[in-house]
N, C-alpha and C. Protein backbone atom coordinates (compact mmCIF):
# COMPACT_ATOMS: atom_id res chain seq x y z
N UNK A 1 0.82 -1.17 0.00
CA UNK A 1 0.00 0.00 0.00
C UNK A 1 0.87 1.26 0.00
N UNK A 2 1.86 1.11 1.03
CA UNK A 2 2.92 2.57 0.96
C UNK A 2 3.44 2.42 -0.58
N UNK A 3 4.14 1.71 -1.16
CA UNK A 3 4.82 1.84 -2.20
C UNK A 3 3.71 2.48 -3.58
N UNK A 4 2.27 2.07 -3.36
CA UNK A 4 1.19 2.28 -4.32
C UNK A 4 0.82 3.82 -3.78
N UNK A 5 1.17 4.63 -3.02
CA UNK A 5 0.39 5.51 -2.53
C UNK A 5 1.18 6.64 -3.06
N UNK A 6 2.56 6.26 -2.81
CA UNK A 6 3.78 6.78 -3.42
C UNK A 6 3.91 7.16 -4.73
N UNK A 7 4.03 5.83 -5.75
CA UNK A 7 4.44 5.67 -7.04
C UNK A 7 2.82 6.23 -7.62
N UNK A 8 1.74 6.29 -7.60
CA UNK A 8 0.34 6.37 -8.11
C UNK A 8 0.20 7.77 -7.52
N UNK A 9 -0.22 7.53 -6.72
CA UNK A 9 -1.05 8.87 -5.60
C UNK A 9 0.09 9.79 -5.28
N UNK A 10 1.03 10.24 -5.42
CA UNK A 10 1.81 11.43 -5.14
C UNK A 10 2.33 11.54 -3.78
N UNK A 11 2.28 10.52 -2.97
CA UNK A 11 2.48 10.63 -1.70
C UNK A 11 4.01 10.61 -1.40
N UNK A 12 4.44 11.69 -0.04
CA UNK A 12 5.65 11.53 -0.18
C UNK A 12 6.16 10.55 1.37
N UNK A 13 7.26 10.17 1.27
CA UNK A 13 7.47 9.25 2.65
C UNK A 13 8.26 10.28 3.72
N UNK A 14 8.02 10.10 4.82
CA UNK A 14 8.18 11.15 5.51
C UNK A 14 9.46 10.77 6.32
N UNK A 15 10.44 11.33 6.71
CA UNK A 15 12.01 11.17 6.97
C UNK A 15 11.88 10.91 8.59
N UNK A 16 11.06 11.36 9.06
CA UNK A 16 11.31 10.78 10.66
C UNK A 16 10.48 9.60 11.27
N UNK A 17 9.40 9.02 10.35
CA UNK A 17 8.64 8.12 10.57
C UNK A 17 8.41 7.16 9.68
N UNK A 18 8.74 5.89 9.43
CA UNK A 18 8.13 4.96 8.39
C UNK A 18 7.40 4.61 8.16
N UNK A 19 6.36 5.13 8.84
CA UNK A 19 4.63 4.63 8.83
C UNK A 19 4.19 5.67 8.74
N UNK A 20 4.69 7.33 8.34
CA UNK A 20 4.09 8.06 7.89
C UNK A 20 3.88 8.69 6.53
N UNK A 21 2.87 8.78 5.71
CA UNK A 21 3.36 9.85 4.03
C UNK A 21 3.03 11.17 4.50
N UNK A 22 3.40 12.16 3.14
CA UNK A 22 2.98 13.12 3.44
C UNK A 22 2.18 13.37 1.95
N UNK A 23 0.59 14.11 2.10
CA UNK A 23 0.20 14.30 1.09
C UNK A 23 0.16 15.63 0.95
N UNK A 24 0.67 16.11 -0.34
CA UNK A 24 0.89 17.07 -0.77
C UNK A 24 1.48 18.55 0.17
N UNK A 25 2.31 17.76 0.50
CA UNK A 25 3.33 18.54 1.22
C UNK A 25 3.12 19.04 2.66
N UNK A 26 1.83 18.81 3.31
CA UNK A 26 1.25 19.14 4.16
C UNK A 26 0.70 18.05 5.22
N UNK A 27 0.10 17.64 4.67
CA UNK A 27 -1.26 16.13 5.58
C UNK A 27 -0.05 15.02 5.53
N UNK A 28 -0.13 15.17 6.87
CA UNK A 28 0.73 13.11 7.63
C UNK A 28 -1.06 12.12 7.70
N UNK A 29 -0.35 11.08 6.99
CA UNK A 29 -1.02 9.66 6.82
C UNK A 29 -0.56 8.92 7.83
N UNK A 30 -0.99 8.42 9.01
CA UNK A 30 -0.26 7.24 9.56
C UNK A 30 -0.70 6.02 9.07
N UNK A 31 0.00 5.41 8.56
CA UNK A 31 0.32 3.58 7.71
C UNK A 31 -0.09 2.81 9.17
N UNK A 32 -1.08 2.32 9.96
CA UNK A 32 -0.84 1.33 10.77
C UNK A 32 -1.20 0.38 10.81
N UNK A 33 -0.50 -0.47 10.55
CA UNK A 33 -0.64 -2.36 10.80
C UNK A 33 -2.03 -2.99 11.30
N UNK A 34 -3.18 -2.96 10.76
CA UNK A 34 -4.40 -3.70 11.23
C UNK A 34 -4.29 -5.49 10.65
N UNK A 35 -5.21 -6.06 11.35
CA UNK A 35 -5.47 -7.52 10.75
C UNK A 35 -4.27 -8.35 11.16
N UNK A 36 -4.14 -9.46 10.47
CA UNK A 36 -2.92 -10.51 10.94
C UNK A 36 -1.49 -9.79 11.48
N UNK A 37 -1.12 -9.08 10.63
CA UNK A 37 0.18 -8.34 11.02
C UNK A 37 -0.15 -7.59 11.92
N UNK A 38 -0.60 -6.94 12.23
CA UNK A 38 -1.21 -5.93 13.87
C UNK A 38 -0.58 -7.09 15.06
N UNK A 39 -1.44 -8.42 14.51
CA UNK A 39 -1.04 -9.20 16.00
C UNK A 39 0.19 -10.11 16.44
N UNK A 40 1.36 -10.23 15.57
CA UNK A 40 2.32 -10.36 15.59
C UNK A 40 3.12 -10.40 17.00
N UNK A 41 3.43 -10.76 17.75
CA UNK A 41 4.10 -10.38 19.35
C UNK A 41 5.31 -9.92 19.09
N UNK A 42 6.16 -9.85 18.45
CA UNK A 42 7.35 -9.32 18.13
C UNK A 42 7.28 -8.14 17.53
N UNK A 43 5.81 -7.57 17.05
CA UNK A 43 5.29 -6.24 16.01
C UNK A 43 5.55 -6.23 15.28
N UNK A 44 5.56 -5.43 14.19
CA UNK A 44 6.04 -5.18 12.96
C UNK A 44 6.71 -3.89 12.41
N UNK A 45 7.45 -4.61 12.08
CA UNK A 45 9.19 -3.86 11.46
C UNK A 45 8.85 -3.15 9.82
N UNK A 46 9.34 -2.10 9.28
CA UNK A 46 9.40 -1.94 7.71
C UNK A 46 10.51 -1.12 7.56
N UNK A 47 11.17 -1.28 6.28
CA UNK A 47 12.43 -0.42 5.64
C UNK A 47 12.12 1.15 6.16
N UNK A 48 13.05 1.56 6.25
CA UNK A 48 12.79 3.35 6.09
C UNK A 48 13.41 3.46 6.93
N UNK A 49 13.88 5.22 7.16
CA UNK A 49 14.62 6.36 8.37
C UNK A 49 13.43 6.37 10.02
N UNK A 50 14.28 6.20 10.22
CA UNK A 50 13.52 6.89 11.74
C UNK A 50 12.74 5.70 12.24
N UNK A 51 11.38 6.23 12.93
CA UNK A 51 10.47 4.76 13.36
C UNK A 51 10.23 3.80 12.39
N UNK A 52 10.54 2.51 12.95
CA UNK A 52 10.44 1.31 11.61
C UNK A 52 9.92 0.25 12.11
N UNK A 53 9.64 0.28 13.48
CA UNK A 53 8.70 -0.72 14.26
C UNK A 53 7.71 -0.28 14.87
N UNK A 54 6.83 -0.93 15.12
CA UNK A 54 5.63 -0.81 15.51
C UNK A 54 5.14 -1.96 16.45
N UNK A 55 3.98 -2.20 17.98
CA UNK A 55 3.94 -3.31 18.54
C UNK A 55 2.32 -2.83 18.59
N UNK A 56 1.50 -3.15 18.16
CA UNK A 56 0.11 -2.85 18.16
C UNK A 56 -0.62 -3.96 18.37
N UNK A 57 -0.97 -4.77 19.23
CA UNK A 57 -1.43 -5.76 19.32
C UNK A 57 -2.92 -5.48 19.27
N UNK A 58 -3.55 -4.49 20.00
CA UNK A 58 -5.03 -4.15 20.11
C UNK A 58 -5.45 -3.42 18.85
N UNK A 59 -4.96 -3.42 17.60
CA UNK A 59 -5.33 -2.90 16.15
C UNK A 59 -6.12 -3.89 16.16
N UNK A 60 -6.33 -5.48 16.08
CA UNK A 60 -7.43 -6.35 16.11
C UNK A 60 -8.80 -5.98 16.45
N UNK A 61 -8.96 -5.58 17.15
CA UNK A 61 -10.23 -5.18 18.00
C UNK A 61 -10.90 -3.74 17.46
N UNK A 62 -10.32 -3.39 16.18
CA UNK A 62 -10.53 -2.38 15.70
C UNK A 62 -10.83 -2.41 14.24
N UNK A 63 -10.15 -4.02 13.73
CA UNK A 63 -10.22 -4.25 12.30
C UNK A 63 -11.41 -4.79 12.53
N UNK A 64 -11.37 -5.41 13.26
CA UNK A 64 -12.77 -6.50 13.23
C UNK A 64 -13.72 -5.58 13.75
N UNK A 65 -13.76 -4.25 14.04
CA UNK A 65 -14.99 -3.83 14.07
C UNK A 65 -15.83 -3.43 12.93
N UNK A 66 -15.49 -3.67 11.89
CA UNK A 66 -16.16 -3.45 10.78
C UNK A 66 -15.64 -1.96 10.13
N UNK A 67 -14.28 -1.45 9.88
CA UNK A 67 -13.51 -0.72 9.30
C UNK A 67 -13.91 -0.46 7.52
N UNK A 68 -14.12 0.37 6.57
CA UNK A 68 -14.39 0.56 5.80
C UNK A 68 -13.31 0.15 4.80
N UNK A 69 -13.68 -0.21 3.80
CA UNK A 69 -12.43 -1.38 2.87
C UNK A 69 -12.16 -0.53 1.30
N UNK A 70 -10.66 -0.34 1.22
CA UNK A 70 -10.37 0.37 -0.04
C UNK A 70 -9.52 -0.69 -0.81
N UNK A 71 -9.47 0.04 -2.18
CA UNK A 71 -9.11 -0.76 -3.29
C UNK A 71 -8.02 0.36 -3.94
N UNK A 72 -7.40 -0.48 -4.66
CA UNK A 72 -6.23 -0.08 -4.82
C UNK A 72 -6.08 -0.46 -7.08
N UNK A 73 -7.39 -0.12 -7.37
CA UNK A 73 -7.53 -0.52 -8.94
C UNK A 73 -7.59 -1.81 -8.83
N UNK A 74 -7.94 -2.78 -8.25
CA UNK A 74 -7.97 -4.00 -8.59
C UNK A 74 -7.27 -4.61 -7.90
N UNK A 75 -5.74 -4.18 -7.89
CA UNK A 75 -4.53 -5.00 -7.33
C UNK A 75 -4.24 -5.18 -6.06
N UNK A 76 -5.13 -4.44 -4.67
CA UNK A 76 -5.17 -5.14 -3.75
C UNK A 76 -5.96 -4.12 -2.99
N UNK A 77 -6.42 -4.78 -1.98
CA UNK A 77 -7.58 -4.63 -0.71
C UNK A 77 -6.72 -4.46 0.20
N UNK A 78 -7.55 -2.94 0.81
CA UNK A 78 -6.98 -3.13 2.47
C UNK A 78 -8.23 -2.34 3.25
N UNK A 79 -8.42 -2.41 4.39
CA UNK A 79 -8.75 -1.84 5.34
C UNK A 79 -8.56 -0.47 5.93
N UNK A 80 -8.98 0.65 6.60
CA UNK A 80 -8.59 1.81 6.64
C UNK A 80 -9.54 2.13 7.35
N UNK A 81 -8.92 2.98 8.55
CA UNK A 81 -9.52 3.88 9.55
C UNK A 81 -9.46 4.82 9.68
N UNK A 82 -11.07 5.51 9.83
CA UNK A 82 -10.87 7.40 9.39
C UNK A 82 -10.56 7.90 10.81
N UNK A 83 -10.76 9.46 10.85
CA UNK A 83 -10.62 9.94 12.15
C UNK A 83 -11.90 9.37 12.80
């Protein structure tokens, strides 16, 4: 999803956080780990500067509440939580 949000959508990756973009130079996105990877006990790790782990175990209890589901042209599904 980060790499599609990037390369498609104009999003830029933000230098002190790896789970954050920035859209259009202004608005932070936080990227956070819902569903199988959320519950991980060791958390979850990704490439990038600055924060690159994450330990979110209670994102579960939030996917499964019935979260609104985006598409990505076809090529993949994810989940997403508004304010």
């Amino acid at each position: 999803m980060k790499k599609y949000l990037i390369e498609v959508e104009s999003f830029s990756p933000y230098k002190g956080n790896a789970f954050v973009l920035v859209w259009k130079g202004s608005l932070q996105v936080d990227l956070l780990p819902f569903g199988e990877i959320s519950g991980k006990s060791d958390g979850v790790s990704i490439d990038g500067k600055g924060l690159t782990a994450i330990n979110a175990p209670r994102f579960q209890e939030v996917y499964d509440a019935g979260l609104p589901e985006a598409d990505t042209e076809g090529k993949q599904q994810f989940k997403l939580c508004t304010l």
